[in-house]
C-alpha atoms as a PDB file:
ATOM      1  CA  UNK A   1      15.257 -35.317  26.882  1.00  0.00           C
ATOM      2  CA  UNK A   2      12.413 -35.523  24.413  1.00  0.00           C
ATOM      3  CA  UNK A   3       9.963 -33.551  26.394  1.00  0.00           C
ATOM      4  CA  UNK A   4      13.049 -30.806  27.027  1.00  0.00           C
ATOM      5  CA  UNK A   5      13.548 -30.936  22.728  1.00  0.00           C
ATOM      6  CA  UNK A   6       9.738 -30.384  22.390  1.00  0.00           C
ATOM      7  CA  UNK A   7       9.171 -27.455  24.705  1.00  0.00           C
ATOM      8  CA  UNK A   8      12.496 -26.128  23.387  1.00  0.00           C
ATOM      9  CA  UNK A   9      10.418 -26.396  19.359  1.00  0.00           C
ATOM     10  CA  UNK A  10       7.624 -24.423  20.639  1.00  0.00           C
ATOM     11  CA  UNK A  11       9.598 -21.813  22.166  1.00  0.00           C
ATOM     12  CA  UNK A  12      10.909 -21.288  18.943  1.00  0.00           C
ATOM     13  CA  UNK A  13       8.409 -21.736  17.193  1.00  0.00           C
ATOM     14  CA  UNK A  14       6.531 -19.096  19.125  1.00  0.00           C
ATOM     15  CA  UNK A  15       8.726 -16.634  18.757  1.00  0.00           C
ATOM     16  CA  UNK A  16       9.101 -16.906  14.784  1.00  0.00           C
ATOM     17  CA  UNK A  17       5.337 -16.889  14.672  1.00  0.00           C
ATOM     18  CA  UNK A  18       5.097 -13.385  16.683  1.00  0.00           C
ATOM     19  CA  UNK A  19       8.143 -12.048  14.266  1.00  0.00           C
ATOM     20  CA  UNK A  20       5.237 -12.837  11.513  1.00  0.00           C
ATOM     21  CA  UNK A  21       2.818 -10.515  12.273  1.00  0.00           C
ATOM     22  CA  UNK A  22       1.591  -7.946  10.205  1.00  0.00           C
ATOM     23  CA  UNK A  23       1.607  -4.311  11.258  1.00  0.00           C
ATOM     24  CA  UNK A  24      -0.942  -3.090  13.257  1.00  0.00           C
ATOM     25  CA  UNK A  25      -3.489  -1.163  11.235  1.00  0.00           C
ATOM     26  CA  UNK A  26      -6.996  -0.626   9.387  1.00  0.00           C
ATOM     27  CA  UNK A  27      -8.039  -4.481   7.403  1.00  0.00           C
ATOM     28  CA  UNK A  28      -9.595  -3.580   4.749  1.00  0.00           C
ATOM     29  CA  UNK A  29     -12.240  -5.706   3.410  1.00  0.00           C
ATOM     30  CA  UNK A  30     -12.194  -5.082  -0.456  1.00  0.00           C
ATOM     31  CA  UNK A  31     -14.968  -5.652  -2.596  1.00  0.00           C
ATOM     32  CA  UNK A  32     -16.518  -5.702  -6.153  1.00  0.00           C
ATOM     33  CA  UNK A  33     -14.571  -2.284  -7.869  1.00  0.00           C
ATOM     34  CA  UNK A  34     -16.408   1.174  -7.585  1.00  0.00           C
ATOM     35  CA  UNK A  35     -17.550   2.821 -11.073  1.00  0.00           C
ATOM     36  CA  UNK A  36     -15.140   5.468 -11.945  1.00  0.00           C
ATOM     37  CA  UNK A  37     -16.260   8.662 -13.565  1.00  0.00           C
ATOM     38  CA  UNK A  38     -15.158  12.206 -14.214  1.00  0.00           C
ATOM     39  CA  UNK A  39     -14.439  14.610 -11.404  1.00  0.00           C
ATOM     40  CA  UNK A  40     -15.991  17.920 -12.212  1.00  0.00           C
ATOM     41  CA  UNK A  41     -14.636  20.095  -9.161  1.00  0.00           C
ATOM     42  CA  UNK A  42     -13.160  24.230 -10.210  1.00  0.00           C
ATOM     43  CA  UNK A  43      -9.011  23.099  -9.874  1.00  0.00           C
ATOM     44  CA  UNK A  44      -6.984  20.509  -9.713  1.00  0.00           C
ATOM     45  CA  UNK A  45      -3.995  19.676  -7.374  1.00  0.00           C
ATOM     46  CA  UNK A  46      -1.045  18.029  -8.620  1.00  0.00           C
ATOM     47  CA  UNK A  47       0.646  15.481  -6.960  1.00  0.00           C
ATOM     48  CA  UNK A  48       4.763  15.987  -6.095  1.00  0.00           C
ATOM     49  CA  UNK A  49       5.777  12.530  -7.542  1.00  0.00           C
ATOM     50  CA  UNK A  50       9.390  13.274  -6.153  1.00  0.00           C
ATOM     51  CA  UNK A  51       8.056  13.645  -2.977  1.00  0.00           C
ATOM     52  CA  UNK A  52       5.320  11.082  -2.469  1.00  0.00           C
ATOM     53  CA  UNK A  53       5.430   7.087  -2.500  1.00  0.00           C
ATOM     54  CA  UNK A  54       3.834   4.072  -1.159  1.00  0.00           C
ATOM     55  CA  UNK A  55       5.450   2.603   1.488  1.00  0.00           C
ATOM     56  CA  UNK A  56       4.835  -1.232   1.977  1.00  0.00           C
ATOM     57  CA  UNK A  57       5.428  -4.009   4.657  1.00  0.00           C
ATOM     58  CA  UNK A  58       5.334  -7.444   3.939  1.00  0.00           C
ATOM     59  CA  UNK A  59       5.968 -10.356   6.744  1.00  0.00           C
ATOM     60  CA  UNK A  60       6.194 -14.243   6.768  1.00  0.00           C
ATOM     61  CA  UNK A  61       7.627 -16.399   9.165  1.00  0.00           C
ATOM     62  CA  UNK A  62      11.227 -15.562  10.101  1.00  0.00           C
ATOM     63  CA  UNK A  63      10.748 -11.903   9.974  1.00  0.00           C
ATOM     64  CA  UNK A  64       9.637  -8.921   7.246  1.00  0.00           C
ATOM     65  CA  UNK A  65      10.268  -6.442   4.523  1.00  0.00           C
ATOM     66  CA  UNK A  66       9.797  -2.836   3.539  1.00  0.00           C
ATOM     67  CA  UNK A  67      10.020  -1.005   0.740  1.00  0.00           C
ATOM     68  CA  UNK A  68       8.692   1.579  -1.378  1.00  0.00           C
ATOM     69  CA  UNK A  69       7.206   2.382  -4.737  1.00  0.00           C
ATOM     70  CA  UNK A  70       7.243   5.837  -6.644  1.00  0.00           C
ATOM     71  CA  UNK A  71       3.977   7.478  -8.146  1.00  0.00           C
ATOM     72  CA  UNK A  72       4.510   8.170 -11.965  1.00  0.00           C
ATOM     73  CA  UNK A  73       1.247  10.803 -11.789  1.00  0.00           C
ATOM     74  CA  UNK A  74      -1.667  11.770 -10.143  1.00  0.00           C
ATOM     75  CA  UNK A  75      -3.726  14.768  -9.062  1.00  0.00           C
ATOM     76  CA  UNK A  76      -6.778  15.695  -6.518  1.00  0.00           C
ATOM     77  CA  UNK A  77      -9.864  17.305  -7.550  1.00  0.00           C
ATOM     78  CA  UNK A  78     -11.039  19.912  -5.385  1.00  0.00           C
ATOM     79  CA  UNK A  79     -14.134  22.065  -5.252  1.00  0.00           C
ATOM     80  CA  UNK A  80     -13.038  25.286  -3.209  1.00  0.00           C
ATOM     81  CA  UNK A  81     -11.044  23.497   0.030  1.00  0.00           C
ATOM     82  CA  UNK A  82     -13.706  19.980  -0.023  1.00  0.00           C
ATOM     83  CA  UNK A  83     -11.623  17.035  -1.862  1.00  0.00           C
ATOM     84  CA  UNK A  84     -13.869  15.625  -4.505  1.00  0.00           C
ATOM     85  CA  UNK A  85     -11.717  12.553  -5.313  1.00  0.00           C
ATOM     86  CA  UNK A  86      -8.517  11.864  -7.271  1.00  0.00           C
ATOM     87  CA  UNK A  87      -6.377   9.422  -9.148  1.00  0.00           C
ATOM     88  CA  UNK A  88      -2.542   8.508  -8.897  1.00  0.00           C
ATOM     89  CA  UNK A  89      -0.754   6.210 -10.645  1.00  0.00           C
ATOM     90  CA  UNK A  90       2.217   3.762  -9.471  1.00  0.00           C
ATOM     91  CA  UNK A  91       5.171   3.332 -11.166  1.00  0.00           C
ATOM     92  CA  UNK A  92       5.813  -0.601 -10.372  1.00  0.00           C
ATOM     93  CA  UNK A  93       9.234  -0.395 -11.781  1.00  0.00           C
ATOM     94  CA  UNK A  94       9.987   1.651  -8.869  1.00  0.00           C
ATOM     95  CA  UNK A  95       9.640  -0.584  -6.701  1.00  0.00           C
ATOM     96  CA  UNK A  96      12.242  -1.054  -4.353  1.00  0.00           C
ATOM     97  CA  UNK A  97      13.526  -2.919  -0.937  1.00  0.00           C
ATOM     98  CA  UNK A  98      14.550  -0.949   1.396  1.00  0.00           C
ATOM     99  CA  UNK A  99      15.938  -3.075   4.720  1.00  0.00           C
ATOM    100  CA  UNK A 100      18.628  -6.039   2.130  1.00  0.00           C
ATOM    101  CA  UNK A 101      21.874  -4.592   0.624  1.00  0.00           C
ATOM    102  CA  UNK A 102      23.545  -6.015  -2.855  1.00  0.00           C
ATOM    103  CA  UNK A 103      22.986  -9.169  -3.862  1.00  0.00           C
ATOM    104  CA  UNK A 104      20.344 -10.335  -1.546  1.00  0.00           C
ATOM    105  CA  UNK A 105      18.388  -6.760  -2.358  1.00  0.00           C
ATOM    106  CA  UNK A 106      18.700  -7.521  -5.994  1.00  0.00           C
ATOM    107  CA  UNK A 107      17.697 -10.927  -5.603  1.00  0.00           C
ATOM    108  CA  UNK A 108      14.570  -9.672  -3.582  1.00  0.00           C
ATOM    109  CA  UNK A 109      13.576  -7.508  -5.960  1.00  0.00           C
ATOM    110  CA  UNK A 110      13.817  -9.393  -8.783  1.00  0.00           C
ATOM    111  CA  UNK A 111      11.499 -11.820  -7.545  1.00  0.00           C
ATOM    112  CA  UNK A 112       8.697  -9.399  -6.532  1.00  0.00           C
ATOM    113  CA  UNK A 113       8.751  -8.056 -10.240  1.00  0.00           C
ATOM    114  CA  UNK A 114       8.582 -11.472 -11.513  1.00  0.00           C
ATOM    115  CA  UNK A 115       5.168 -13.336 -11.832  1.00  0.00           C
ATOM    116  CA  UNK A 116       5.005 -14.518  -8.053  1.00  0.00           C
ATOM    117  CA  UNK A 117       4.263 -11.446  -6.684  1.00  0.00           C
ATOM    118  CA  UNK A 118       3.842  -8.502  -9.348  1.00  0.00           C
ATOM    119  CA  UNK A 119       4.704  -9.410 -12.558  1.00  0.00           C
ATOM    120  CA  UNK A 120       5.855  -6.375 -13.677  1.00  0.00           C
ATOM    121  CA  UNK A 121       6.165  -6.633 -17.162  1.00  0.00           C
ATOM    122  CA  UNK A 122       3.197  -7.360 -17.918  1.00  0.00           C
ATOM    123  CA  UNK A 123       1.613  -4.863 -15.228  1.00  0.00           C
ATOM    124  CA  UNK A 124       3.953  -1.893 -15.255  1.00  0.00           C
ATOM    125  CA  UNK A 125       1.295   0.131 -13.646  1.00  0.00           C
ATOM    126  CA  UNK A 126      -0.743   0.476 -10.518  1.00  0.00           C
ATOM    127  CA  UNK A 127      -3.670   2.769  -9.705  1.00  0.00           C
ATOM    128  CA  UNK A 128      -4.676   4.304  -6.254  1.00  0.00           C
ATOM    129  CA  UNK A 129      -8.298   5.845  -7.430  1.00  0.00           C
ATOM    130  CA  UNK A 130     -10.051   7.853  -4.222  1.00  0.00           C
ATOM    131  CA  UNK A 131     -13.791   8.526  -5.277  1.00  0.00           C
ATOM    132  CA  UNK A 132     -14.972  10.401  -2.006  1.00  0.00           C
ATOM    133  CA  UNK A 133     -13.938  11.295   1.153  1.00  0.00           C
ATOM    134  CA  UNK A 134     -16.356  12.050   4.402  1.00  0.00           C
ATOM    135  CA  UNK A 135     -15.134  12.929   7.834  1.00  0.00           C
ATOM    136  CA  UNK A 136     -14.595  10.680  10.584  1.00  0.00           C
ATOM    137  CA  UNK A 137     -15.405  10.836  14.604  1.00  0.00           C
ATOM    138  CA  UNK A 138     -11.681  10.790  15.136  1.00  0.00           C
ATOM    139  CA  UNK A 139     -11.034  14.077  13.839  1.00  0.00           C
ATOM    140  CA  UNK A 140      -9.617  12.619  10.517  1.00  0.00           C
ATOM    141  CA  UNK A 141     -10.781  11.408   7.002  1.00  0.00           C
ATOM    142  CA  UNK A 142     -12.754   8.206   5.578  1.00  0.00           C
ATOM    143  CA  UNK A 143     -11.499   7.335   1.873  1.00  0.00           C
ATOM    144  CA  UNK A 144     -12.915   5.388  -0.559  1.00  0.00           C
ATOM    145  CA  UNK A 145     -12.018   4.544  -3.853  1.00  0.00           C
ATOM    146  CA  UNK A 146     -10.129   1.749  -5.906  1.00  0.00           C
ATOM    147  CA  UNK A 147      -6.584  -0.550  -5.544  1.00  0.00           C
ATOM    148  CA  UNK A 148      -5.468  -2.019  -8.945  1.00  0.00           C
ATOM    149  CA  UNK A 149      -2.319  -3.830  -8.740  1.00  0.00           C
ATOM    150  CA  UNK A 150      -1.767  -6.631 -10.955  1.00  0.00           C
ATOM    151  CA  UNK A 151      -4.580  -6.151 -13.595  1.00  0.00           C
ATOM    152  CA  UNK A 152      -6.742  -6.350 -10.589  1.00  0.00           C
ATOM    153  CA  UNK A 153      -9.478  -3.563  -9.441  1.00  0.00           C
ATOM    154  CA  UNK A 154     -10.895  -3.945  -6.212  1.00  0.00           C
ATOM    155  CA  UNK A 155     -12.634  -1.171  -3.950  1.00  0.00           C
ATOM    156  CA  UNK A 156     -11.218  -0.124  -0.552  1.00  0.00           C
ATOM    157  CA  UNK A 157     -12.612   2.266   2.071  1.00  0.00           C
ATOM    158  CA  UNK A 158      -9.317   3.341   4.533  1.00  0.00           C
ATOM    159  CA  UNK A 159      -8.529   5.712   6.592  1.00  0.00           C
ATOM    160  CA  UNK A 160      -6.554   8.722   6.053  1.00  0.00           C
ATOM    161  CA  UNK A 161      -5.109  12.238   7.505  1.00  0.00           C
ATOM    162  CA  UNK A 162      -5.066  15.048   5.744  1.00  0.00           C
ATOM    163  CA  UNK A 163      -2.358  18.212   6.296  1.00  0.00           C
ATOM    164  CA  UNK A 164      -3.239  21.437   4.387  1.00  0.00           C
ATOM    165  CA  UNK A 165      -1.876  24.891   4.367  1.00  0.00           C
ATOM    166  CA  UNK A 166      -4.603  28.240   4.052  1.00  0.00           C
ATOM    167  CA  UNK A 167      -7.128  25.453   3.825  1.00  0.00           C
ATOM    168  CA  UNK A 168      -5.297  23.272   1.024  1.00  0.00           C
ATOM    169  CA  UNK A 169      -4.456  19.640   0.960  1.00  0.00           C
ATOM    170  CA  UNK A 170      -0.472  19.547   0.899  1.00  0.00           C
ATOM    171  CA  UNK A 171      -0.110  15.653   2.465  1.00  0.00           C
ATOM    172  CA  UNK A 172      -2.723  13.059   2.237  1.00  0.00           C
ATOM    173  CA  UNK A 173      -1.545   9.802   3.802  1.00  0.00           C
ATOM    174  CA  UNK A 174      -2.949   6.419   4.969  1.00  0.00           C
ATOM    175  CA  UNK A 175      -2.245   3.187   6.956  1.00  0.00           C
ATOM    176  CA  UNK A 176      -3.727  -0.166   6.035  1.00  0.00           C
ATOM    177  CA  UNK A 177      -3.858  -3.955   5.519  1.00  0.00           C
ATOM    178  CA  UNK A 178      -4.630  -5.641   2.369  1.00  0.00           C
ATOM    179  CA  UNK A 179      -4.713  -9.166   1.619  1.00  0.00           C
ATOM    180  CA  UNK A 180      -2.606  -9.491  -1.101  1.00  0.00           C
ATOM    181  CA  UNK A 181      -4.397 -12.868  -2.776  1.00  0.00           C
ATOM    182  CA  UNK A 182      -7.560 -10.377  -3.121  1.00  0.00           C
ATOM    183  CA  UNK A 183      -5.256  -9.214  -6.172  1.00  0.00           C
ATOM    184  CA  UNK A 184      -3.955 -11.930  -7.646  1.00  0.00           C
ATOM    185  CA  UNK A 185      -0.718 -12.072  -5.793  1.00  0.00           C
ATOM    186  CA  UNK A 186      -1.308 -15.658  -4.153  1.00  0.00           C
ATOM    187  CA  UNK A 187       2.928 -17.442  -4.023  1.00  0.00           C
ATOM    188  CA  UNK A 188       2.559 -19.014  -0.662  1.00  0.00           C
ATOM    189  CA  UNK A 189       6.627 -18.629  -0.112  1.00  0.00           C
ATOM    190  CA  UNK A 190       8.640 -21.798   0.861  1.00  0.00           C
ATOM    191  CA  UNK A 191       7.514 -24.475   3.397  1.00  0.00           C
ATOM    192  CA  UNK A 192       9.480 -23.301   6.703  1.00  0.00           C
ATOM    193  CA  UNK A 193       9.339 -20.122   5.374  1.00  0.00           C
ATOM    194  CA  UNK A 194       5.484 -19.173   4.690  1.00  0.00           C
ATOM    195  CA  UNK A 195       4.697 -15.602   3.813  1.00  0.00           C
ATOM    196  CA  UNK A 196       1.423 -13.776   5.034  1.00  0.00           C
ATOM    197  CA  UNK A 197      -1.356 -12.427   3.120  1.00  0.00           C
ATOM    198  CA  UNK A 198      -1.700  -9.491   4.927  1.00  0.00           C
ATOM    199  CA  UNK A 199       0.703  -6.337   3.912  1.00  0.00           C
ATOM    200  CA  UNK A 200       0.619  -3.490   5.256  1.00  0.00           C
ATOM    201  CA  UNK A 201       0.145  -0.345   2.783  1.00  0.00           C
ATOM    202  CA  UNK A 202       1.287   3.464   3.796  1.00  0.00           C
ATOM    203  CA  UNK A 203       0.343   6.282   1.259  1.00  0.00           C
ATOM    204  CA  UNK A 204       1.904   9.114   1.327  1.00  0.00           C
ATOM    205  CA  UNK A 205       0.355  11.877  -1.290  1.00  0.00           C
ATOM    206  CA  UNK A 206       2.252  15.297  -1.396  1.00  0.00           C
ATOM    207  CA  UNK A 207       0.882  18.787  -3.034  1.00  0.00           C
ATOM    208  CA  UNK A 208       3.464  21.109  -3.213  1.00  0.00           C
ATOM    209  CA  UNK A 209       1.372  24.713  -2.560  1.00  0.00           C
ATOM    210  CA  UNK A 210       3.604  26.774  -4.770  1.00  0.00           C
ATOM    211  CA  UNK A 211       2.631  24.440  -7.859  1.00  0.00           C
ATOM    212  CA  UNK A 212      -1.249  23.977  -7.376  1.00  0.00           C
END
């Protein structure tokens, strides 16, 4: 009976730990931040900030989250059709859950603006900086640049794909991990309910041709 119980534990237990898992993608290893300095390229694209949004995943051990948050600004610099770089900034108030209804949504999202996770009043911004981008063997795009969420800078190098239109950027999107204690965001969640460090981060940058 005891040996049925324990087998019958790690059965569960194996399946809660595979519901756990982050979503497949890029790790990125961040590091000490880049220096940031003035783009001199001959235009400018604006981002849509009604169109674009960062897309998140977090996970822990009886399942996940998603969500999204707004940009508030942001804009690539471009020399002829070659991306230079570009900054965008994150509107952390925006921040919202996407898969909870009503209370529990509320709830949710309370708690990630508190100082757990984001502590939003304090840090009502975010910052997505990309300082260069090189092609990759794959056909696509190599960023790097700087994450600040939290107060906290740290450099990333990710990959992303780039759409254009007569030559011009009009989506720029990525796929990664971060570890979310590299920024300050460290609340381990509750005992028989442990939350992961990894969470998975989607970009999604769109230039509206008729405006740029």
């Amino acid at each position: 009976m005891i040996r049925s119980a324990f087998f019958s534990l790690v059965a569960v237990t194996a399946v809660l730990v595979q519901c756990a898992e982050a979503p497949e993608a890029t790790m990125v290893k961040s590091g000490e931040p880049m220096q940031e300095s003035a783009m001199s390229g001959d235009h400018v694209h604006v981002l849509d900030t009604s169109a674009s949004k960062i897309d998140w995943i977090g996970t822990k051990i009886t399942g996940q989250h998603h969500g999204s948050i707004a940009f508030k600004s942001g804009q690539l610099t471009m020399e002829g059709q070659k991306i230079l770089g570009g900054e965008f900034l994150l509107d952390m108030d925006t921040l919202h859950v996407h898969d909870l209804e009503g209370e529990m949504k509320g709830k949710l999202e309370k708690h990630l603006r508190d100082t757990d996770f984001f502590e939003i009043a304090t840090y009502p911004e975010g910052k997505l900086v990309i300082a260069e981008v090189s092609p990759a063997s794959d056909g696509n795009f190599n960023a790097r640049g700087n994450l600040t969420l939290r107060g906290i800078t740290r450099s990333i190098a990710f990959p992303v794909t780039i759409e254009t239109k007569n030559g011009m950027p009009t989506k720029v999107s990525g796929d990664f991990n971060i570890n979310r204690q590299e920024w300050g965001i460290v609340y381990k969640g509750k005992p028989d309910d442990a939350i992961r460090d990894e969470v998975n981060i989607k970009p999604n940058l769109v230039f509206d041709p008729a405006q740029n």
